[in-house]
Protein backbone atom coordinates (compact mmCIF):
# COMPACT_ATOMS: atom_id res chain seq x y z
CA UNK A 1 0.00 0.00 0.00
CA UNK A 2 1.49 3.44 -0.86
CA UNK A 3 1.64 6.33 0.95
CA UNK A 4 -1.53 7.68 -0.55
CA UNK A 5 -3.72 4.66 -0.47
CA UNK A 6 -3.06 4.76 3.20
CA UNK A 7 -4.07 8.16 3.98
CA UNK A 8 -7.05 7.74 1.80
CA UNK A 9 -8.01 4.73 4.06
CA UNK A 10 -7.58 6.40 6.97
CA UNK A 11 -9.24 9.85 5.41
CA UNK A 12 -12.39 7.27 4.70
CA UNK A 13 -12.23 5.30 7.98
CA UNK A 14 -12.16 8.40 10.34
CA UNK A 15 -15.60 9.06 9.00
CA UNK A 16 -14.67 10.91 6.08
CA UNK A 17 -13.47 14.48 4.51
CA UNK A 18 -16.27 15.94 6.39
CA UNK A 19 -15.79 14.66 9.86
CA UNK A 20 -12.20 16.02 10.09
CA UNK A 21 -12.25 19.29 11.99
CA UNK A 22 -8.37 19.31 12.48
CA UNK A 23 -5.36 17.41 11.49
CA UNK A 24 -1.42 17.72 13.21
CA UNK A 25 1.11 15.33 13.30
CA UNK A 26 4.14 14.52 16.05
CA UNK A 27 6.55 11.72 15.48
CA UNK A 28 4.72 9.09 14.68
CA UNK A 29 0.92 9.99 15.18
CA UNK A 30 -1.48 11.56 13.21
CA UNK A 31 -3.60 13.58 15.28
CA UNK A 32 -6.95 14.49 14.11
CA UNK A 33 -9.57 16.40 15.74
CA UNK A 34 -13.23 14.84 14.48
CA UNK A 35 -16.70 16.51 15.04
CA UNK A 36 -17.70 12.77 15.76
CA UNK A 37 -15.66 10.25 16.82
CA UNK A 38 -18.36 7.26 16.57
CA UNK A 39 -18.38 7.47 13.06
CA UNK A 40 -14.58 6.48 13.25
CA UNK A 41 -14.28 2.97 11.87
CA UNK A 42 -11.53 2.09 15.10
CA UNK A 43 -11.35 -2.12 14.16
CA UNK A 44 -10.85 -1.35 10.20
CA UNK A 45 -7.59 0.88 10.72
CA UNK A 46 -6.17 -1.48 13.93
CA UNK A 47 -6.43 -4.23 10.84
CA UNK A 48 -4.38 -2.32 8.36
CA UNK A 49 -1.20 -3.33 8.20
CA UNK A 50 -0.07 0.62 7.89
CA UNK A 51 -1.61 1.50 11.09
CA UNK A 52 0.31 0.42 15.00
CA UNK A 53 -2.47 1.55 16.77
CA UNK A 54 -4.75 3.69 17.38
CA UNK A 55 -5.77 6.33 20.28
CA UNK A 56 -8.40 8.26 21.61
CA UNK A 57 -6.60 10.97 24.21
CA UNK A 58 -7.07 14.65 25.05
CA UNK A 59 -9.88 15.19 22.47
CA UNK A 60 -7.65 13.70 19.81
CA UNK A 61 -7.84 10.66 17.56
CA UNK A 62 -4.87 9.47 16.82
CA UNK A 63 -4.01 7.20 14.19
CA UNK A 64 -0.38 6.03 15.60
CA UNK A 65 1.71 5.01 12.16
CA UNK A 66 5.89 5.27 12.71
CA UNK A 67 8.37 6.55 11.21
CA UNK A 68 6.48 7.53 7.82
CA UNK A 69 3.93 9.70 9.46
CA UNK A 70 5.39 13.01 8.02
CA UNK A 71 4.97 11.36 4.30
CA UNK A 72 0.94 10.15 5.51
CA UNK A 73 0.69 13.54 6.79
CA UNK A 74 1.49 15.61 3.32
CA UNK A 75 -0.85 12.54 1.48
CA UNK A 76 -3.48 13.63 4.00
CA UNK A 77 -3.72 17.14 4.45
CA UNK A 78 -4.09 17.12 0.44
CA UNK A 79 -6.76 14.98 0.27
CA UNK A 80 -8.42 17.17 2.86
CA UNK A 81 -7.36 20.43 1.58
CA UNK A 82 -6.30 21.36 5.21
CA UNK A 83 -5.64 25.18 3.87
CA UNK A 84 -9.24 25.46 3.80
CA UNK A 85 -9.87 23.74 7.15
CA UNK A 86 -7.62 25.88 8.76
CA UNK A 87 -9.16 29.06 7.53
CA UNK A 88 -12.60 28.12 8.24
CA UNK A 89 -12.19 26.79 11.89
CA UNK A 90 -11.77 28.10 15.05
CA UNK A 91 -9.41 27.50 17.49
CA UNK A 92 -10.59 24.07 19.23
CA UNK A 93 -10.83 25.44 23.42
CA UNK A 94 -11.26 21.57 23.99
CA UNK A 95 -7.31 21.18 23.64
CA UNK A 96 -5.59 20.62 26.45
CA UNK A 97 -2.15 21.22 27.53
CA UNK A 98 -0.46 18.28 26.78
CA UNK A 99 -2.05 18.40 23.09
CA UNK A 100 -1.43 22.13 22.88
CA UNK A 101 2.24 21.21 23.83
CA UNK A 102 2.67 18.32 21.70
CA UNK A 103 1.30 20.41 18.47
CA UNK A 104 3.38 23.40 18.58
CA UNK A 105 6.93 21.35 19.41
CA UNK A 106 6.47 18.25 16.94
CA UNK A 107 7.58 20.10 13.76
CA UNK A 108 10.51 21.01 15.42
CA UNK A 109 11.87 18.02 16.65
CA UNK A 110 13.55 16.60 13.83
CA UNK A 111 16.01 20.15 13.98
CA UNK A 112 16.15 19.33 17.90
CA UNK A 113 17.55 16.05 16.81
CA UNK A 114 20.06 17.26 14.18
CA UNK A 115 21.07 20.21 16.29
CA UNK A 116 21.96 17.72 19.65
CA UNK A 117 23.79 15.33 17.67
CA UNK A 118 25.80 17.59 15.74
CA UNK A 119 26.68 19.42 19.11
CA UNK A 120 27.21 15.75 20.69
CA UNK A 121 29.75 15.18 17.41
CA UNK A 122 31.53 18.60 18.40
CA UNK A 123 31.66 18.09 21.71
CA UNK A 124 33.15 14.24 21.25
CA UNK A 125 36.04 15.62 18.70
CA UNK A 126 36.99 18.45 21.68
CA UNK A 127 37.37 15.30 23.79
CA UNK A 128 39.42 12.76 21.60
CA UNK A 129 41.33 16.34 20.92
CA UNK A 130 39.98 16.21 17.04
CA UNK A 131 38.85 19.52 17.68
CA UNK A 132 40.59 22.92 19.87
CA UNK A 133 37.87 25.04 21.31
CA UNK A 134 39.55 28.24 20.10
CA UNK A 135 39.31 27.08 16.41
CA UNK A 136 37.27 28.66 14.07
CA UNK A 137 35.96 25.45 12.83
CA UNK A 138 34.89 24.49 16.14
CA UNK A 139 32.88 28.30 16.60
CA UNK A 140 30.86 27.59 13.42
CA UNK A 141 30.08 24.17 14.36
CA UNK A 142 28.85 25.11 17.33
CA UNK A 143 26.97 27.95 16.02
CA UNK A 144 25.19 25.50 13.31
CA UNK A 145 24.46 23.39 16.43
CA UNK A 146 22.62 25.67 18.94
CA UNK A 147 21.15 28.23 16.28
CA UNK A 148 17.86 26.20 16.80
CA UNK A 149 18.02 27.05 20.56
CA UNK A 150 19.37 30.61 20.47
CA UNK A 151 16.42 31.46 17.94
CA UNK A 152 13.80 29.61 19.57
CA UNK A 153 11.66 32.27 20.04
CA UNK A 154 11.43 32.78 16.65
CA UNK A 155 10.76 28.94 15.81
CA UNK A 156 8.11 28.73 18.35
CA UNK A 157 6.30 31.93 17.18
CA UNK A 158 6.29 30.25 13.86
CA UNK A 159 4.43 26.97 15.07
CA UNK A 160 2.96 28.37 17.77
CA UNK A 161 0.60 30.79 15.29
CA UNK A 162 0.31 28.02 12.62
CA UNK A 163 -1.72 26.22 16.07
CA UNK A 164 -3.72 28.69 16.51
CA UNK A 165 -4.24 29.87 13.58
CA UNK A 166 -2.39 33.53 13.78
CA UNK A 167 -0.25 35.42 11.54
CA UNK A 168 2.72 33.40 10.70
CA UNK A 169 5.04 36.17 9.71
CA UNK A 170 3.79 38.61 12.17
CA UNK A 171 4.09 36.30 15.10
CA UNK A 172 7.68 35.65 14.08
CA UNK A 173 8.18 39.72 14.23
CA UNK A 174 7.01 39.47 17.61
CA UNK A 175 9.62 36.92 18.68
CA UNK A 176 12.29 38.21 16.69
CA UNK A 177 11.75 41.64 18.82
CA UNK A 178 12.40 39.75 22.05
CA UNK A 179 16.07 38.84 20.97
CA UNK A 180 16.57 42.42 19.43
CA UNK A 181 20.29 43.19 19.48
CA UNK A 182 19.33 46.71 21.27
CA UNK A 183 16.95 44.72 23.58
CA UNK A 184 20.12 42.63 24.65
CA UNK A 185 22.50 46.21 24.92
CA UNK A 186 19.63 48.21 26.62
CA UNK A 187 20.44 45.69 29.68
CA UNK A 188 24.13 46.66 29.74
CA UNK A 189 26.27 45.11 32.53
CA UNK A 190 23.39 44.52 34.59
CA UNK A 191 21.85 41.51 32.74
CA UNK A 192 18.63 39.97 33.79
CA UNK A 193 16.33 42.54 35.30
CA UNK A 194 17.95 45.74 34.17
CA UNK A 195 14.99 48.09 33.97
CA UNK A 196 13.85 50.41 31.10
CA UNK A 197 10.91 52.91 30.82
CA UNK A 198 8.28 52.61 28.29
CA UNK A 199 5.88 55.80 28.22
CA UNK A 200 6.80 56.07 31.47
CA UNK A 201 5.92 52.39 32.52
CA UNK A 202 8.71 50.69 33.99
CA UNK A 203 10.30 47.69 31.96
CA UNK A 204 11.59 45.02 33.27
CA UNK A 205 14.73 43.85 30.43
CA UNK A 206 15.52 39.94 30.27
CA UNK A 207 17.74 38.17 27.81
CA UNK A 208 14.85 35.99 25.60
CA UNK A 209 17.14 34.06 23.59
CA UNK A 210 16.56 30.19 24.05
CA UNK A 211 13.31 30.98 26.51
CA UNK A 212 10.31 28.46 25.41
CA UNK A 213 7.47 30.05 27.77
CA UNK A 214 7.31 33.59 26.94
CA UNK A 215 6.78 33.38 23.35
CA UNK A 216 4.12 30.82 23.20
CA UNK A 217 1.90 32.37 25.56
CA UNK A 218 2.44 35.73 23.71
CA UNK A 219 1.30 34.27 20.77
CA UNK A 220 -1.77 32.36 22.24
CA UNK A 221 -2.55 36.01 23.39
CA UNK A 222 -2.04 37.94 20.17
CA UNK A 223 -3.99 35.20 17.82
CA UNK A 224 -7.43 36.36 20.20
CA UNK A 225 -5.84 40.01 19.61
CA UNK A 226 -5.42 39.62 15.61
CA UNK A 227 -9.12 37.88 15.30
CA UNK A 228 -10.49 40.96 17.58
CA UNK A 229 -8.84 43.72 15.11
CA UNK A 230 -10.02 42.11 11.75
CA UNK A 231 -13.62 42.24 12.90
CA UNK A 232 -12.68 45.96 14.46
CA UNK A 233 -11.14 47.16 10.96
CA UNK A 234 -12.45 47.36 7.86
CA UNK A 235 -10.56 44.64 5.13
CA UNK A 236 -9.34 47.58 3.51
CA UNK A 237 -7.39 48.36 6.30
CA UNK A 238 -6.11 44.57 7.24
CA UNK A 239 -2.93 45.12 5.47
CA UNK A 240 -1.58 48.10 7.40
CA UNK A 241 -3.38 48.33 10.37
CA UNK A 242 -3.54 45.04 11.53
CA UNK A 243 0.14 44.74 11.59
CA UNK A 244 0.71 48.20 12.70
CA UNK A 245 -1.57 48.04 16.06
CA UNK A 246 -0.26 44.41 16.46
CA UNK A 247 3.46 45.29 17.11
CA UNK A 248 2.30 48.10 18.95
CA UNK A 249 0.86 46.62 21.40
CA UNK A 250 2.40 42.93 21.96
CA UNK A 251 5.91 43.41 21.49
CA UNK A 252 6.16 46.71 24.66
CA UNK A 253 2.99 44.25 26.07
CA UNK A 254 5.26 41.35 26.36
CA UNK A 255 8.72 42.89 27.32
CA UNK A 256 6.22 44.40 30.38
CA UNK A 257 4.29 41.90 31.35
CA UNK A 258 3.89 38.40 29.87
CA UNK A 259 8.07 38.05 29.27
CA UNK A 260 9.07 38.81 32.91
CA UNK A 261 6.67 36.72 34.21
CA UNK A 262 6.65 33.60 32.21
CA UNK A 263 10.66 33.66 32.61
CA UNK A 264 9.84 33.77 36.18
CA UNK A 265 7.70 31.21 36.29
CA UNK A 266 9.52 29.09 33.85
CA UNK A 267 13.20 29.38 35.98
CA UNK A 268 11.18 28.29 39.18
CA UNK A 269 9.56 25.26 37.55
CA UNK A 270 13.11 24.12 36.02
CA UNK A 271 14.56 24.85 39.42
CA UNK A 272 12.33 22.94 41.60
CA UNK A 273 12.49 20.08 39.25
CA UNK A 274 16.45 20.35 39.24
CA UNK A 275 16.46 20.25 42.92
CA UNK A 276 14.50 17.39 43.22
CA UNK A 277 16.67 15.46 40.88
CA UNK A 278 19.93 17.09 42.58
CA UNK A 279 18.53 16.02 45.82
CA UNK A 280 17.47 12.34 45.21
CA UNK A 281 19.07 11.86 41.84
CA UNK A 282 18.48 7.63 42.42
CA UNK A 283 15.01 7.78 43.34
CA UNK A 284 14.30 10.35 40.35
CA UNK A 285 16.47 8.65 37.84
CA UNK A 286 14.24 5.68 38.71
CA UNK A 287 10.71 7.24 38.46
CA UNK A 288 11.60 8.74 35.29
CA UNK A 289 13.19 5.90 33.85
CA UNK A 290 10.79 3.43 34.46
CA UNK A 291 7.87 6.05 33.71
CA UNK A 292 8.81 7.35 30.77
CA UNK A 293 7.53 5.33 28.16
CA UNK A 294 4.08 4.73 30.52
CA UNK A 295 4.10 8.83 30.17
CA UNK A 296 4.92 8.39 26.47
CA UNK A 297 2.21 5.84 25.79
CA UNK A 298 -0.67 8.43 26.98
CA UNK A 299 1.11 11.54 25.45
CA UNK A 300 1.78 12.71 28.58
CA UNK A 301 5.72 13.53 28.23
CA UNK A 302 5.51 16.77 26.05
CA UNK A 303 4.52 18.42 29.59
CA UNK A 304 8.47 18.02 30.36
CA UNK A 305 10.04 18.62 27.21
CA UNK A 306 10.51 22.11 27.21
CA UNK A 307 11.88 21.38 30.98
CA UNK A 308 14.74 20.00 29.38
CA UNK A 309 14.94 22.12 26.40
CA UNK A 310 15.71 25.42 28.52
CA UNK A 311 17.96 23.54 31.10
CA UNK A 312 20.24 22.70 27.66
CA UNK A 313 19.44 26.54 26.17
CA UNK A 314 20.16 28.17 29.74
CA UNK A 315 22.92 25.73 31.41
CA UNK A 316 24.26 23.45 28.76
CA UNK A 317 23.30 20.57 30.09
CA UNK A 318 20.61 18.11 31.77
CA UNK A 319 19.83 15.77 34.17
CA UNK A 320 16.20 14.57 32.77
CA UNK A 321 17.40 13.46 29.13
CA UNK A 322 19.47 10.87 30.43
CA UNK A 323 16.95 9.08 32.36
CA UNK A 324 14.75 9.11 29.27
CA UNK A 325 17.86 7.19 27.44
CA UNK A 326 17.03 4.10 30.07
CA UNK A 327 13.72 4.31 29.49
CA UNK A 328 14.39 3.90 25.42
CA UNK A 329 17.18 1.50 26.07
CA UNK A 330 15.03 -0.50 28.25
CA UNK A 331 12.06 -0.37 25.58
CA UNK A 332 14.91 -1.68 22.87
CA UNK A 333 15.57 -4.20 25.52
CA UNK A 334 12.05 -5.65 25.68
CA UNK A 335 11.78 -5.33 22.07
CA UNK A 336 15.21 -7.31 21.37
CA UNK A 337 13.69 -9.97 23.89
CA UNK A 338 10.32 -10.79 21.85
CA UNK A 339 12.81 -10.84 18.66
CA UNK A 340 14.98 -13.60 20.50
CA UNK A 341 11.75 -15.37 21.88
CA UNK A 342 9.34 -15.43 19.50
CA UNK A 343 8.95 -18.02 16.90
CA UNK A 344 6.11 -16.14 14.43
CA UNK A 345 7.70 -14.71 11.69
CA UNK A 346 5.91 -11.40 11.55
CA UNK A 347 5.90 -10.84 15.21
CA UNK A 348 9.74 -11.73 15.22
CA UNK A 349 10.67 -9.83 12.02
CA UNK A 350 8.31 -6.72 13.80
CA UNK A 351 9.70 -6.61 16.99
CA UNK A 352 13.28 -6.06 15.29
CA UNK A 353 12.35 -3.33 13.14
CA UNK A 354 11.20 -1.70 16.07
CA UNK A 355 14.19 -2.44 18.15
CA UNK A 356 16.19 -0.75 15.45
CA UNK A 357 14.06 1.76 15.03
CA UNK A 358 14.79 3.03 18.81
CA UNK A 359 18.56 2.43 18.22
CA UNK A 360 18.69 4.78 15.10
CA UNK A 361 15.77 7.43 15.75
CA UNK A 362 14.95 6.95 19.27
CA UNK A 363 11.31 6.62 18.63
CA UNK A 364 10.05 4.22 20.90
CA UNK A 365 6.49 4.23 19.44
CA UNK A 366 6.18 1.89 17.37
CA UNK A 367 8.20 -0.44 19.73
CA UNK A 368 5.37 0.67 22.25
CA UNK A 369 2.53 0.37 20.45
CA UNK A 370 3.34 -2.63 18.29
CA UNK A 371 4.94 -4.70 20.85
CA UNK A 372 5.39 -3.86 24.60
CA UNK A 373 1.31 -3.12 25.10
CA UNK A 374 -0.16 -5.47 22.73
CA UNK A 375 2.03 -8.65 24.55
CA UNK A 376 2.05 -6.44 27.81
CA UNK A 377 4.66 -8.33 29.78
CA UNK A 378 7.36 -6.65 27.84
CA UNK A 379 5.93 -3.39 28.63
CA UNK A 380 6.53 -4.20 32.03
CA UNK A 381 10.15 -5.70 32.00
CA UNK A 382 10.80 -2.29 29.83
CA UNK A 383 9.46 -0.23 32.94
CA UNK A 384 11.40 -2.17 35.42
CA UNK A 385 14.66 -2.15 33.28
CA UNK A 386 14.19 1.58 32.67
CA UNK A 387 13.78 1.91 36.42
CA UNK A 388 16.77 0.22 37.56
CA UNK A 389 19.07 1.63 34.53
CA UNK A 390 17.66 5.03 35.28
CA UNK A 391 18.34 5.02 39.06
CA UNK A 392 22.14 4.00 38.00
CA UNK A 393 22.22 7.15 35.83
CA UNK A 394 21.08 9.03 38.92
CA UNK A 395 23.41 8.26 41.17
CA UNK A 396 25.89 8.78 38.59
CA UNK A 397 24.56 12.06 37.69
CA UNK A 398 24.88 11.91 34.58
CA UNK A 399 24.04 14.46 32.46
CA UNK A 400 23.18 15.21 28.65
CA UNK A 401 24.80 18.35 26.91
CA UNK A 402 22.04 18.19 24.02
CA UNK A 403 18.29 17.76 23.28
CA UNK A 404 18.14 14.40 21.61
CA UNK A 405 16.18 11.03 21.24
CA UNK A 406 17.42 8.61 22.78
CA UNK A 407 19.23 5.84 20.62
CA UNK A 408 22.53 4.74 19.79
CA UNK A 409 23.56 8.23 17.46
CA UNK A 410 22.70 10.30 19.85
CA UNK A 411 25.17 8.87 22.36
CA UNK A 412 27.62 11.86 21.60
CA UNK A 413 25.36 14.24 23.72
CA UNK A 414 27.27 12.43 26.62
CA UNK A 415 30.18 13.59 25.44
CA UNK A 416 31.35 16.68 27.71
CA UNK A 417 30.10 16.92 31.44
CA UNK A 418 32.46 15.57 34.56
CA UNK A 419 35.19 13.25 34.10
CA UNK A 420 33.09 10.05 33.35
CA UNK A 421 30.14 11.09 32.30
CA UNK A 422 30.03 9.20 28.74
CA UNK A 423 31.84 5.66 30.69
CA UNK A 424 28.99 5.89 33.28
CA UNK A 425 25.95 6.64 30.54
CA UNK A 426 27.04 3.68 28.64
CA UNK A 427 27.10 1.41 31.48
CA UNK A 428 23.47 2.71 32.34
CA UNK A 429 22.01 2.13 29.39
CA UNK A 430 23.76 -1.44 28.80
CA UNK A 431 22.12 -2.21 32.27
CA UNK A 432 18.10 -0.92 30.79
CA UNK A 433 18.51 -2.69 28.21
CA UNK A 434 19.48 -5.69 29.52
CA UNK A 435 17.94 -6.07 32.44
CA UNK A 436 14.81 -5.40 29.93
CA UNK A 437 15.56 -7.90 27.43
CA UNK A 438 16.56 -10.52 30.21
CA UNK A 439 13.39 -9.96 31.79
CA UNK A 440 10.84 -10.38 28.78
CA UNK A 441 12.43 -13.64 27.84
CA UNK A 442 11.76 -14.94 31.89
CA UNK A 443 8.48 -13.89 31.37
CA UNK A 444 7.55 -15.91 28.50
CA UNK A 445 5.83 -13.79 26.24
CA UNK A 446 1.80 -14.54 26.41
CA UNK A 447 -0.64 -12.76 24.66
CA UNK A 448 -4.55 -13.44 25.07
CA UNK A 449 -5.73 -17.07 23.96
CA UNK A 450 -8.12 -15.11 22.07
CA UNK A 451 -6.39 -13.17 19.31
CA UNK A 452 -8.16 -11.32 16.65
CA UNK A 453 -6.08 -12.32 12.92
CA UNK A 454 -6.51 -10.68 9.66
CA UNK A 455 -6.84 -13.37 6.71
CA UNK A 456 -7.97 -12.45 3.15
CA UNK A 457 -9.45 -8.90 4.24
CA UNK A 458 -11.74 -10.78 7.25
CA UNK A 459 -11.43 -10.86 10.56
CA UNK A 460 -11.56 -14.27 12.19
CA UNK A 461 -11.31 -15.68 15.38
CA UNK A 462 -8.27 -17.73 16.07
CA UNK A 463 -8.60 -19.21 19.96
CA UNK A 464 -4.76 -20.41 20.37
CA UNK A 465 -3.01 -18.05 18.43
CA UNK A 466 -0.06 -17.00 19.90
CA UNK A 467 2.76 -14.75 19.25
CA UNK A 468 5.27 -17.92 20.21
CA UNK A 469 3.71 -20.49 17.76
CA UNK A 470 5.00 -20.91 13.83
């Protein structure tokens, strides 16, 4: 089945053209927002070979598909003519934060990814002295490498308005003002709450570069803002006034109000989270590890991504990213283990792709979805060998000096750190993964004596089909 046949199945088995209110994407999910759910045909895509799995979270129904979704995606936004969707729709107030989250960082993960291992590669060549620090080769690198994170607020006005539906190019003014070059020299020596005047308010300066919080909630504001003036102003005025009040207001608005704040709040939340890793760094390394991919399989995980994000932007490094490594290792564990164990060819042949999957792109979805739940002992020797290889990372403390997926080429992020850092990350991981594998071959791998099988388009009823059998 191409690429277009299967978004035209799922177009047709989410109830149609008509039923689709919203589409998005992340890594491996399409995400649709329907103006009926029932009239979703759930058992027909689960029976496509093309589709993992499928779930109903947040308001969402998503059709989970791997590593192809951004291909699906393209096939099925033009059978939908999402253009017009967009324009014709308003913003969905059902979302909630962990779907908001999840839409406006997905398109950017795949420059996260480049941009960590590229600055993993960098930092690796420093070590094995490839590389001197006062080099010019080794300044560009690194500027290719953190670009993404220096001009984040840029990127995230960009797909924070294409989520709610705001100027693009206008909202990317407004985040492109908060790194100003005379924004950053208007603070002089003082740095981080030098103050300013504007009509005679007082401003509170602050140095926006790499900050996720403040741009996204100025956007979320300005999209009500931009609806509010095109009903105020006549649509011969749209093209200069619109723009014109819009600047005037959020961009002082923001360096007032929302910026100071959210930076605020944003430093406290990373704080408090860093303390309680700095202060149990065991017990946190094992909650996180061996919750990860449980926080993964309900979507629940973008809620700490842009944690990590400004600890990397503001300090260079983390402590979180390295427990979600275990959790991935452990997952390629588990996955390895029903490979080893299991004697039906598409199970075995599955569960391998989806091991290497992990080890290459560190997306543990289809690994996840495809594997660990369905089978659901390995999901829990995963959680367990996350657990115990996070809690070693922990105690190790570890730490990441890029935003990455976990997987085997992203190990340079380890690179860098304390004296030890990459030895002791290695010997973490080794230990989720196989305490993981070791664990879902004890087990022995059962899956429900009643198991629904696909045969010539049908669905039949085989009562001792198992995953273990020829």
């Amino acid at each position: 089945m191409t690429k277009r046949e299967l978004a035209e199945f799922i177009v047709a088995n989410v109830g149609g053209e008509s039923n689709v209110k919203k589409v998005s994407h992340c890594a491996t999910r399409l995400r649709f927002n329907l103006k009926d759910t029932k009239l979703a045909n759930t058992d027909t895509l689960k029976e496509n070979e093309g589709v993992i799995s499928i779930i109903e979270q947040g308001g969402q129904y998503q059709v989970v598909i791997g590593n192809g979704v951004n291909d699906v995606y393209d096939e099925v936004t033009e059978i939908l003519g999402v253009g017009e969707i967009e324009n014709t729709e308003s913003i969905d107030e059902s979302n909630n934060f962990f779907t908001v989250v999840s839409g406006i960082f997905a398109p950017l993960l795949s420059a996260f990814a480049g941009s960590g291992i590229l600055r993993g590669i960098t930092l690796l060549a420093v070590q094995f002295n490839l590389l001197s620090e006062d080099s010019g080769t080794y300044q560009i690198l690194t500027v290719a490498a953190m670009s993404v994170f220096y001009f984040l607020p840029i990127l995230l006005a960009y797909t924070t308005a294409k989520y709610f539906k705001a100027n693009l190019i206008f909202s990317m003014v407004i985040g492109a003002a908060l790194i100003h070059p005379d924004i950053i020299a208007m603070m002089g020596d003082v740095g981080n709450g030098a103050t300013s005047n504007f009509m005679g308010l007082p401003v509170v300066l602050m140095n926006y570069s790499s900050t996720v919080l403040p741009i996204i909630i100025t956007i979320w504001a300005y999209s009500y803002l931009e609806k509010l003036l095109k009903k105020a102003i006549p649509e011969g005025g749209h093209l200069v006034f619109v723009p014109l009040i819009s600047f005037a207001i959020m961009i002082p608005l923001t360096l007032m109000t929302i910026g100071p704040l959210t930076v605020y709040i944003s430093n406290l939340i990373a704080s408090f989270i860093n303390l309680l890793i700095e202060s149990s760094p065991i017990l946190a390394g094992a909650l996180v590890g061996g919750g990860w991919n449980a926080l993964v399989s309900v979507g629940l995980h973008w809620a700490v991504n842009p944690i990590m994000l400004q600890n990397i932007a503001l300090q260079g490094y983390d402590y979180i990213i390295p427990f979600t490594f275990a959790t991935n290792f452990a997952m390629m564990g588990a996955a390895l283990g029903v490979w080893l164990k299991a004697k039906n060819s598409k199970m075995k042949k599955y569960s391998l792709t989806t091991a290497l999957t992990i080890a290459f792109s560190g997306i543990t979805e289809p690994a996840i979805y495809g594997v660990a739940v369905p089978l659901k002992k390995p999901f829990i020797a995963a959680l367990i060998g996350g657990a115990i290889g996070g809690a070693y990372l922990g105690a190790q403390q570890v730490t990441a000096q890029a935003f990455v997926f976990g997987g085997l080429t992203t190990l340079p992020t380890f690179a860098g750190g304390e004296a030890g850092n990459m030895t002791n990350a290695i010997i973490g991981l080794a230990i989720s993964l196989l305490v993981s594998a070791i664990l879902t071959i004890f087990l022995a791998l059962k899956v429900p004596r009643k198991q629904l099988v696909k045969s010539n388009s049908k669905t039949i009823t085989r009562r001792e089909y198992n995953w273990l059998e020829d």
